[in-house]
C-alpha atoms as a PDB file:
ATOM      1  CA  UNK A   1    -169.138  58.273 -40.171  1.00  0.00           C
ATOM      2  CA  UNK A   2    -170.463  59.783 -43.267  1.00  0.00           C
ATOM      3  CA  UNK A   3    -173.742  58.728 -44.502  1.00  0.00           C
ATOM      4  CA  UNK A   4    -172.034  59.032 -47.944  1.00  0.00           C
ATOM      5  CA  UNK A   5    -169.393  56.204 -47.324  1.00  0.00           C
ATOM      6  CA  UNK A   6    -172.378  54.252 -45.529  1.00  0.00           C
ATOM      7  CA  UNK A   7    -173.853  53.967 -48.774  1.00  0.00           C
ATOM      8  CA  UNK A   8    -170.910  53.202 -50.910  1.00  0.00           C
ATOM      9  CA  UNK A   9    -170.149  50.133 -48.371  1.00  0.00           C
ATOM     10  CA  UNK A  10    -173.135  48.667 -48.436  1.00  0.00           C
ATOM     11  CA  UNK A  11    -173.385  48.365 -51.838  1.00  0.00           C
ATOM     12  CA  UNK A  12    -170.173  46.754 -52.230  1.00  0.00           C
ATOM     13  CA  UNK A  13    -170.883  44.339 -49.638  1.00  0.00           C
ATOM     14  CA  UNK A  14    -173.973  43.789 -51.589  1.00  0.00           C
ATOM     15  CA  UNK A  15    -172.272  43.251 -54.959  1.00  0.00           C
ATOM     16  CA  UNK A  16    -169.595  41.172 -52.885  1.00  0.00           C
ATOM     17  CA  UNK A  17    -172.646  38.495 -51.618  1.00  0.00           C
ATOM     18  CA  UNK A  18    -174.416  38.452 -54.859  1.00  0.00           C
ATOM     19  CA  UNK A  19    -171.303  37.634 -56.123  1.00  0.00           C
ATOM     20  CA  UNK A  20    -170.109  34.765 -53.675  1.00  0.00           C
ATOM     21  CA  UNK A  21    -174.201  33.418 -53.757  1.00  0.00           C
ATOM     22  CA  UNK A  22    -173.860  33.288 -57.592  1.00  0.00           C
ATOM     23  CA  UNK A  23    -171.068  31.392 -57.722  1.00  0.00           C
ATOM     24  CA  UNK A  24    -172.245  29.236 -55.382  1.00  0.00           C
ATOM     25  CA  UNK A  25    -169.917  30.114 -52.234  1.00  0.00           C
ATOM     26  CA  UNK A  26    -172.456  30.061 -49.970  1.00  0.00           C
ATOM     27  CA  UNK A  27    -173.507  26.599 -50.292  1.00  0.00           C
ATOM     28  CA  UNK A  28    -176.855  26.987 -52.867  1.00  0.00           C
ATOM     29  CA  UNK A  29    -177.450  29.022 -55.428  1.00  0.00           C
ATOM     30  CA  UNK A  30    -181.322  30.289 -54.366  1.00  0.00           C
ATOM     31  CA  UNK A  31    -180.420  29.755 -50.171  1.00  0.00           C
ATOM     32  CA  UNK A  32    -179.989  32.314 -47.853  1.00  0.00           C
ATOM     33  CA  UNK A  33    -176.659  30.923 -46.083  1.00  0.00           C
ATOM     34  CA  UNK A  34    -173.310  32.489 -45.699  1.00  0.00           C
ATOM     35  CA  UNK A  35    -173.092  36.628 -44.603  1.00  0.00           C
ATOM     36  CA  UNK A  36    -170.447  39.292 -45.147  1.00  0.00           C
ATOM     37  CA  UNK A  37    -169.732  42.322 -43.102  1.00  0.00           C
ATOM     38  CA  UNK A  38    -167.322  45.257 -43.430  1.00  0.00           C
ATOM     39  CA  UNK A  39    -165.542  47.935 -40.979  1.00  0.00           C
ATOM     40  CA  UNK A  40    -166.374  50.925 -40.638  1.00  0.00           C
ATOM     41  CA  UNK A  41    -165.135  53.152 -37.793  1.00  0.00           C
ATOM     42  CA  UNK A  42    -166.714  51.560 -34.477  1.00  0.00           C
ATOM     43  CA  UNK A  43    -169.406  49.356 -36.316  1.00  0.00           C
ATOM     44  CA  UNK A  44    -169.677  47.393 -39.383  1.00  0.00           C
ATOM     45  CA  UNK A  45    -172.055  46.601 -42.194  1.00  0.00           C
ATOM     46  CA  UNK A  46    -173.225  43.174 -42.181  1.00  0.00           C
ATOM     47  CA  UNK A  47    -175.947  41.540 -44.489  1.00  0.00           C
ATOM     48  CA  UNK A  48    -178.835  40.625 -42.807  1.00  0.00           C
ATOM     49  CA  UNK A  49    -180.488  36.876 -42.232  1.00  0.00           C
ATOM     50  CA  UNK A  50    -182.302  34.604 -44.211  1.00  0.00           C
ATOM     51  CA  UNK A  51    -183.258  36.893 -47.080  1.00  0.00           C
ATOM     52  CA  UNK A  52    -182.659  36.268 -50.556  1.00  0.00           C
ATOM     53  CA  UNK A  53    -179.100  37.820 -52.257  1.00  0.00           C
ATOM     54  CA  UNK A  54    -181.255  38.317 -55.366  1.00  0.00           C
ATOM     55  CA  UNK A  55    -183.663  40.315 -53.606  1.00  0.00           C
ATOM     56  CA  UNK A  56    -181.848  42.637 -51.285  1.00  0.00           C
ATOM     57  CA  UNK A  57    -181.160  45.860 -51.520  1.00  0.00           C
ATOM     58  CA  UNK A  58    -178.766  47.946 -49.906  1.00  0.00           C
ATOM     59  CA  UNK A  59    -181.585  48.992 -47.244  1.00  0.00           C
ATOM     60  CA  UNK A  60    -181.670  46.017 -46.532  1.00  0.00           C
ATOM     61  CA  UNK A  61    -178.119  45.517 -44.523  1.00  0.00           C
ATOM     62  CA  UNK A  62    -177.716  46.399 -40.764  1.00  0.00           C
ATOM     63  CA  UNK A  63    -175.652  49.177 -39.593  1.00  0.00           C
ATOM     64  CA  UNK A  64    -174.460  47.258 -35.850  1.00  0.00           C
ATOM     65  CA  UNK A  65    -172.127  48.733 -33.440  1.00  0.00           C
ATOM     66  CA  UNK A  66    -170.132  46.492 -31.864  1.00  0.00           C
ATOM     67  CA  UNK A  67    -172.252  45.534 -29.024  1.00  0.00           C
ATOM     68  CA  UNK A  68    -174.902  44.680 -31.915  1.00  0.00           C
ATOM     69  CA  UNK A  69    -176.846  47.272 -31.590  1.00  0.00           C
ATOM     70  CA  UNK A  70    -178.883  47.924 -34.878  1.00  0.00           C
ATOM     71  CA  UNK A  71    -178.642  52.010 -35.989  1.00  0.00           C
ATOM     72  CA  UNK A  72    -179.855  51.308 -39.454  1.00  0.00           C
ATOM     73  CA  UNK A  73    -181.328  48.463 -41.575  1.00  0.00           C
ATOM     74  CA  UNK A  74    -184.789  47.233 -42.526  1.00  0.00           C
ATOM     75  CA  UNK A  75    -184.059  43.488 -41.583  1.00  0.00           C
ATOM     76  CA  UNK A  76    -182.715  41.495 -38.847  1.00  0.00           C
ATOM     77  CA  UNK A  77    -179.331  41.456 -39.006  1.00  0.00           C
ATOM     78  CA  UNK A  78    -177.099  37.738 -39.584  1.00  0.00           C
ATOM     79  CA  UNK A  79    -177.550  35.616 -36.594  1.00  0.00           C
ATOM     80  CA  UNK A  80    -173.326  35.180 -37.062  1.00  0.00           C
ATOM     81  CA  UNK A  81    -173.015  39.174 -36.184  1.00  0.00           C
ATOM     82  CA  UNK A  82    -171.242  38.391 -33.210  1.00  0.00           C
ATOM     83  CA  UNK A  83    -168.999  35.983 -34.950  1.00  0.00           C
ATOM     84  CA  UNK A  84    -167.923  39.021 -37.349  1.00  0.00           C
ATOM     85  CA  UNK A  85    -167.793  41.717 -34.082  1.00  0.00           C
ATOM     86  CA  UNK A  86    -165.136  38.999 -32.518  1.00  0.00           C
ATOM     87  CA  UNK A  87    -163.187  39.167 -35.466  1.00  0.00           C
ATOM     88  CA  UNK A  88    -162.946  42.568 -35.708  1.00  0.00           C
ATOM     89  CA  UNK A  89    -162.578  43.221 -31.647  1.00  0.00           C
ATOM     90  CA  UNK A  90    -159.540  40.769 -31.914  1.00  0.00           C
ATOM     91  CA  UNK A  91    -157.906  42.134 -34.931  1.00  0.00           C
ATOM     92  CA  UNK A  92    -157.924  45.710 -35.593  1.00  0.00           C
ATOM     93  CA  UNK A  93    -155.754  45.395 -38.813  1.00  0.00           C
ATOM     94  CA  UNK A  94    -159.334  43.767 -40.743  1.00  0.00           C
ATOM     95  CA  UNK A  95    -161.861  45.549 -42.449  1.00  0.00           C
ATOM     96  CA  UNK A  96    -164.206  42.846 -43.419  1.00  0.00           C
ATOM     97  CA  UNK A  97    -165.231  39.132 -43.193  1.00  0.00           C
ATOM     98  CA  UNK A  98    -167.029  37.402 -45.176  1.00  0.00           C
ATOM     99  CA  UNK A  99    -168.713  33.624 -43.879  1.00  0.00           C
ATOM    100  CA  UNK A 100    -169.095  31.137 -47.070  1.00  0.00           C
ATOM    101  CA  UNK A 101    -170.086  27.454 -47.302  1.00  0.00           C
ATOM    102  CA  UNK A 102    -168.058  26.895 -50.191  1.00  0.00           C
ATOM    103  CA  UNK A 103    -167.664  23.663 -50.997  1.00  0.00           C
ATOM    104  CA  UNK A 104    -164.125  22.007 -51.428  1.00  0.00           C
ATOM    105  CA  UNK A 105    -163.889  24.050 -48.228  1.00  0.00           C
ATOM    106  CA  UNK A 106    -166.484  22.550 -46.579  1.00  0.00           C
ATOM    107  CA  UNK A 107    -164.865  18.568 -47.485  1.00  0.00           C
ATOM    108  CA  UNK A 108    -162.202  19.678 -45.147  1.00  0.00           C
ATOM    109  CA  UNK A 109    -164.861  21.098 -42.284  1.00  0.00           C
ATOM    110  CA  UNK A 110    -166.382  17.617 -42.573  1.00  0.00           C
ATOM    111  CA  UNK A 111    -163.000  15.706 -41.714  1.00  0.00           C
ATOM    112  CA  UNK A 112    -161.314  18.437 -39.758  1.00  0.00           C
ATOM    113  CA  UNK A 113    -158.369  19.013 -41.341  1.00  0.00           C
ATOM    114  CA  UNK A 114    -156.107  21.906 -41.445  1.00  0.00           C
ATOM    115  CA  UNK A 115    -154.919  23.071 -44.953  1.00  0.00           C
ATOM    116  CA  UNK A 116    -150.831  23.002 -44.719  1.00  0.00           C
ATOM    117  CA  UNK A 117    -148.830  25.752 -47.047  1.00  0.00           C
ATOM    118  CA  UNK A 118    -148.770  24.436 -50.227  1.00  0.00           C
ATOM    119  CA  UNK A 119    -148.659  27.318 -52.782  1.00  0.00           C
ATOM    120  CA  UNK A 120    -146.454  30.337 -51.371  1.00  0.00           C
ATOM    121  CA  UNK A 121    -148.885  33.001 -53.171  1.00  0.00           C
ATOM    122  CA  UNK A 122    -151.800  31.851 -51.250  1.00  0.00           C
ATOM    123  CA  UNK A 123    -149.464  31.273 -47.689  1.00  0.00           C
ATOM    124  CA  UNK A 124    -148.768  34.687 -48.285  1.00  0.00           C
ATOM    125  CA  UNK A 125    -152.059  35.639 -48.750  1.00  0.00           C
ATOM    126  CA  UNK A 126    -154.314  33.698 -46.180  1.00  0.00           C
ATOM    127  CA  UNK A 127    -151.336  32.662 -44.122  1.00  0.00           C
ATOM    128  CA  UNK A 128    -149.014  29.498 -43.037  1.00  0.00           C
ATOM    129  CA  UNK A 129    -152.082  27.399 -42.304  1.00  0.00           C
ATOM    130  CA  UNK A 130    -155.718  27.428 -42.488  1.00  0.00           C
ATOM    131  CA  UNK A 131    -156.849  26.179 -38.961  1.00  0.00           C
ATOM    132  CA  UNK A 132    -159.804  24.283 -37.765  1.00  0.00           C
ATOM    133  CA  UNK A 133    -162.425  26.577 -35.602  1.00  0.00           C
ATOM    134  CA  UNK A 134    -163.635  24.106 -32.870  1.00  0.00           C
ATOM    135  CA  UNK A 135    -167.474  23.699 -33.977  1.00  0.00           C
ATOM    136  CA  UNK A 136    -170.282  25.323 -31.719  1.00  0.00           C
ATOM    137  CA  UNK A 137    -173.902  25.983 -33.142  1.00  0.00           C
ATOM    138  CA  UNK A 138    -174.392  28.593 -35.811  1.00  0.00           C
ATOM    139  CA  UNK A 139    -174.670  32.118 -34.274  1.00  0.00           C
ATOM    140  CA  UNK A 140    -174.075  30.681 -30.696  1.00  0.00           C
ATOM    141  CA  UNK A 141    -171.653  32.741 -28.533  1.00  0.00           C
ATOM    142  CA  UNK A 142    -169.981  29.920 -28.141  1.00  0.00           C
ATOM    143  CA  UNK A 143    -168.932  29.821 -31.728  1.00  0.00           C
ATOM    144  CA  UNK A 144    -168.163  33.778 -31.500  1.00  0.00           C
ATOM    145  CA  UNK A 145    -165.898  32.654 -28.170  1.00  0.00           C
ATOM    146  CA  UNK A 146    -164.382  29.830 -30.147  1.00  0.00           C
ATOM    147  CA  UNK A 147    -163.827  32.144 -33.089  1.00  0.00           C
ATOM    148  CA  UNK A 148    -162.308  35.097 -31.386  1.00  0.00           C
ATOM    149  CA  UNK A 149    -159.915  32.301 -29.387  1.00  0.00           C
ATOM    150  CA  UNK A 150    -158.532  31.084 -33.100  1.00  0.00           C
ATOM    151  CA  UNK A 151    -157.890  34.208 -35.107  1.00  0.00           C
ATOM    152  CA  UNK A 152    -155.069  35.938 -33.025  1.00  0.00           C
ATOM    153  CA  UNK A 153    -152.631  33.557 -35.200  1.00  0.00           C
ATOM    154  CA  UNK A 154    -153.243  36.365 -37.536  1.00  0.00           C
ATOM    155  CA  UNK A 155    -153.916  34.096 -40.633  1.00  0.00           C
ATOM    156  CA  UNK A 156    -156.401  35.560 -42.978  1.00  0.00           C
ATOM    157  CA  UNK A 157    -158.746  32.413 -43.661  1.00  0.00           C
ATOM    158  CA  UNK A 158    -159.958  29.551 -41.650  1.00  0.00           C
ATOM    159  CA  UNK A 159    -162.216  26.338 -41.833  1.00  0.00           C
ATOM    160  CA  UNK A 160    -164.955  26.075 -39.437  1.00  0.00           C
ATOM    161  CA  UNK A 161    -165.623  22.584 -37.943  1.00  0.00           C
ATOM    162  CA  UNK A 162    -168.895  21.173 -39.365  1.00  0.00           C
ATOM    163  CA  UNK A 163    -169.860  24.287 -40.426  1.00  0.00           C
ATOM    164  CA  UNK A 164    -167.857  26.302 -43.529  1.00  0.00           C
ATOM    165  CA  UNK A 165    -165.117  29.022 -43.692  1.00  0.00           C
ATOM    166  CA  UNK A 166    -164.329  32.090 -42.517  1.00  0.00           C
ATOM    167  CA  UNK A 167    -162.046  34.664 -44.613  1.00  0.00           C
ATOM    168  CA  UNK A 168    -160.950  38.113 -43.300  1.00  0.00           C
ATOM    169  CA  UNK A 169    -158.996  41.282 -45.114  1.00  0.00           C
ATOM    170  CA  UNK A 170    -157.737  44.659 -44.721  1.00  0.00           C
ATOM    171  CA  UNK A 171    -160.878  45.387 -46.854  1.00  0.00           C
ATOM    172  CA  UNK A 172    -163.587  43.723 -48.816  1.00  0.00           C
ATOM    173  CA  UNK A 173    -162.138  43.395 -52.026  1.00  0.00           C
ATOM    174  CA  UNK A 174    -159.053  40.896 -50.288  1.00  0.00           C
ATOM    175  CA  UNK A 175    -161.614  38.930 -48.095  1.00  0.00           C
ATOM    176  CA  UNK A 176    -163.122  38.316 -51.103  1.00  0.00           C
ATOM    177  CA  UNK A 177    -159.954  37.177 -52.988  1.00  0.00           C
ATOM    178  CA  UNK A 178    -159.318  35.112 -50.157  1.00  0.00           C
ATOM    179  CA  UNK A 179    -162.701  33.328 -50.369  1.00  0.00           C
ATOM    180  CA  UNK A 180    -161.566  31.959 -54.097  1.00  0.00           C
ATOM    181  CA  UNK A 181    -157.837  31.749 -53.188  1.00  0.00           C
ATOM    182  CA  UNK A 182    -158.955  29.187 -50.364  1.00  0.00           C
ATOM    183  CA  UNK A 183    -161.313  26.995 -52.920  1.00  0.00           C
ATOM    184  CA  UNK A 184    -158.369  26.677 -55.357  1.00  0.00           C
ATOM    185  CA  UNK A 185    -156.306  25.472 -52.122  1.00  0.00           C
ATOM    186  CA  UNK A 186    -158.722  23.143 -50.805  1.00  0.00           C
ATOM    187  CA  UNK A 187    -159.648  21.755 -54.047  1.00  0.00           C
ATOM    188  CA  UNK A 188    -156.186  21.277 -54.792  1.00  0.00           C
ATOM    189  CA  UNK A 189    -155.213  19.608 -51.820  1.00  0.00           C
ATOM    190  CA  UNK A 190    -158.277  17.776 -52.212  1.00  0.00           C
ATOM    191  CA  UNK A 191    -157.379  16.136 -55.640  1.00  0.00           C
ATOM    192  CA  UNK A 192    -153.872  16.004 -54.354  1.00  0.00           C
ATOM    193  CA  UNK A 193    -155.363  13.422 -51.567  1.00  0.00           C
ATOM    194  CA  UNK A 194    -156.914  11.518 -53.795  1.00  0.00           C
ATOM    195  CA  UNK A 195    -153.902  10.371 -55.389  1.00  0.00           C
ATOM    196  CA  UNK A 196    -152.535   8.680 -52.166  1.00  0.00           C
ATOM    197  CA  UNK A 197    -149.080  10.028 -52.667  1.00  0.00           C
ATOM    198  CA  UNK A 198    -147.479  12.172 -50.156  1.00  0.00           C
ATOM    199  CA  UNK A 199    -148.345  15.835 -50.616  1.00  0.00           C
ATOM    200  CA  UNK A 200    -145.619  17.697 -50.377  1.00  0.00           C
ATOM    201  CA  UNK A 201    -146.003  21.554 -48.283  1.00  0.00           C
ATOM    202  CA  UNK A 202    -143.565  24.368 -48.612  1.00  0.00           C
ATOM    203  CA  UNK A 203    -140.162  23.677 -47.048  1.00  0.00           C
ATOM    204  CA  UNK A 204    -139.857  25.490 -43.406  1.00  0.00           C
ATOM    205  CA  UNK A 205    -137.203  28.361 -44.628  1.00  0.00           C
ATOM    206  CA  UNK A 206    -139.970  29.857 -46.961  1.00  0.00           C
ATOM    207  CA  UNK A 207    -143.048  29.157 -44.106  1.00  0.00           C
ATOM    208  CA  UNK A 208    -140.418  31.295 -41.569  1.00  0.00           C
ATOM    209  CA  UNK A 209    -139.961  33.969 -44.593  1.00  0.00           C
ATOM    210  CA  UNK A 210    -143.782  34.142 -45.325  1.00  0.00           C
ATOM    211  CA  UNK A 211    -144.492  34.347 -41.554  1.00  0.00           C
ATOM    212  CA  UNK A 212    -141.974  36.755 -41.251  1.00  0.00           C
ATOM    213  CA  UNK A 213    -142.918  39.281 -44.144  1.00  0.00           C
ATOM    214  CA  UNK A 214    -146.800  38.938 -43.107  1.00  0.00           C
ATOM    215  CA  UNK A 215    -146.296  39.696 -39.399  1.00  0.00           C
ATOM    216  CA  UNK A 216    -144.201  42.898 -40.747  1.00  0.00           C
ATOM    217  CA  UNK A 217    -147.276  43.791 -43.137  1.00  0.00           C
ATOM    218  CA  UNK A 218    -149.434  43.339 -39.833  1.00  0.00           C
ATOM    219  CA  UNK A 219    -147.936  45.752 -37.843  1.00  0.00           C
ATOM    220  CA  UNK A 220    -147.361  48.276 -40.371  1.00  0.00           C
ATOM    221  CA  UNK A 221    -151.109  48.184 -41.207  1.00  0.00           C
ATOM    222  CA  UNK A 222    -151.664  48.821 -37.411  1.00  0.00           C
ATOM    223  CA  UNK A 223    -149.655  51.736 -37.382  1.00  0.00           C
ATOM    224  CA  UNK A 224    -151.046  53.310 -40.063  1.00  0.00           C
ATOM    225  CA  UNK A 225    -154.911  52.615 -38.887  1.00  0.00           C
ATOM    226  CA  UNK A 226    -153.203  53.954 -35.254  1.00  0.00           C
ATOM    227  CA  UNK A 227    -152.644  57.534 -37.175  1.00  0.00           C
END
């Protein structure tokens, strides 16, 4: 890898986290909490832990291979590295993940409930469903075991029990899509609830059309990474 695209990647997943921390997607506005990571060859980029979004620099994310060994960064890399490293060692097709506590997000974390295909632009986006991950402490490997044993449905965002949400992409820029396109879903679904009328999810022909056209885009991104 080039030192060159090192640089350019981590200061897009920089941008990406001030971003999400701004806009409150990791849970507070002035906390440390939530962590993004992208691919690159046989490692990835991942921001590092408890250190202020505001404050970081680019020198400040961790270079890890995939056995979390640290080849560059100042700082101690997110204690949910190994929660990003199952990702990727499951699912060759991402190039980043990104770990929010977003809030309408978090409601359904709380009460552990699945998010059922409701708009077909965001099915086709972050999948048929957005599952529950079983909880297990924050950066245990059971939660990295628990993780990796969820994500071979091959959707593209998920709810973590008691904990937040977990969106992945072919690259940064649609993991981060996929963070907002999952808080207009939840808080939709949310509101939707609230009502006490039956909420209605996309009839099965267009789930089986969805599932069908992402499982094509799947393995069509796998054969071109296979090149």
């Amino acid at each position: 890898m080039s030192a060159k695209k090192v640089d350019v990647l981590k200061k897009e997943v920089l941008a990406c986290s001030r971003w999400l921390s701004a806009h409150g997607y990791f849970g507070t506005l002035q906390g440390t909490g939530g962590n993004v990571s992208v691919r690159i060859d046989d490692a990835m980029i991942i921001t590092p832990t408890t250190h202020s979004y505001e404050a970081m620099t680019p020198d400040d994310l961790c270079l890890l291979d995939f056995d979390l060994h640290r080849r560059t960064g100042s700082l101690p890399p997110s204690v949910e590295a190994a929660m990003h490293v199952s990702v990727y060692r499951k699912r060759p097709e991402i190039g980043a993940v990104v770990h929010t506590h977003q809030v309408f997000a978090s409601i359904f974390a709380l009460i552990n409930r699945p998010i059922p295909a409701l708009f077909d632009e965001v099915a086709f986006k972050l999948g048929e469903v957005v599952d529950i991950i079983p909880y297990a402490l924050s950066g245990s490997s059971e939660l990295a075991a628990n993780v990796a044993g969820k994500v071979e449905n091959q959707a593209h965002a998920y709810i973590i029990q008691n904990h937040g949400a977990l969106l992945l992409g072919a690259d940064l820029a649609e993991a981060w899509l996929n963070a907002e396109l999952l808080e207009k879903v939840c808080q939709s679904y949310y509101y939707a609830l609230t009502t006490g009328d039956k909420v209605g999810a996309l009839p099965d022909t267009i789930q089986n059309v969805i599932r069908e056209i992402r499982y094509y885009l799947r393995e069509e991104k796998i054969k071109e990474l296979a090149k």
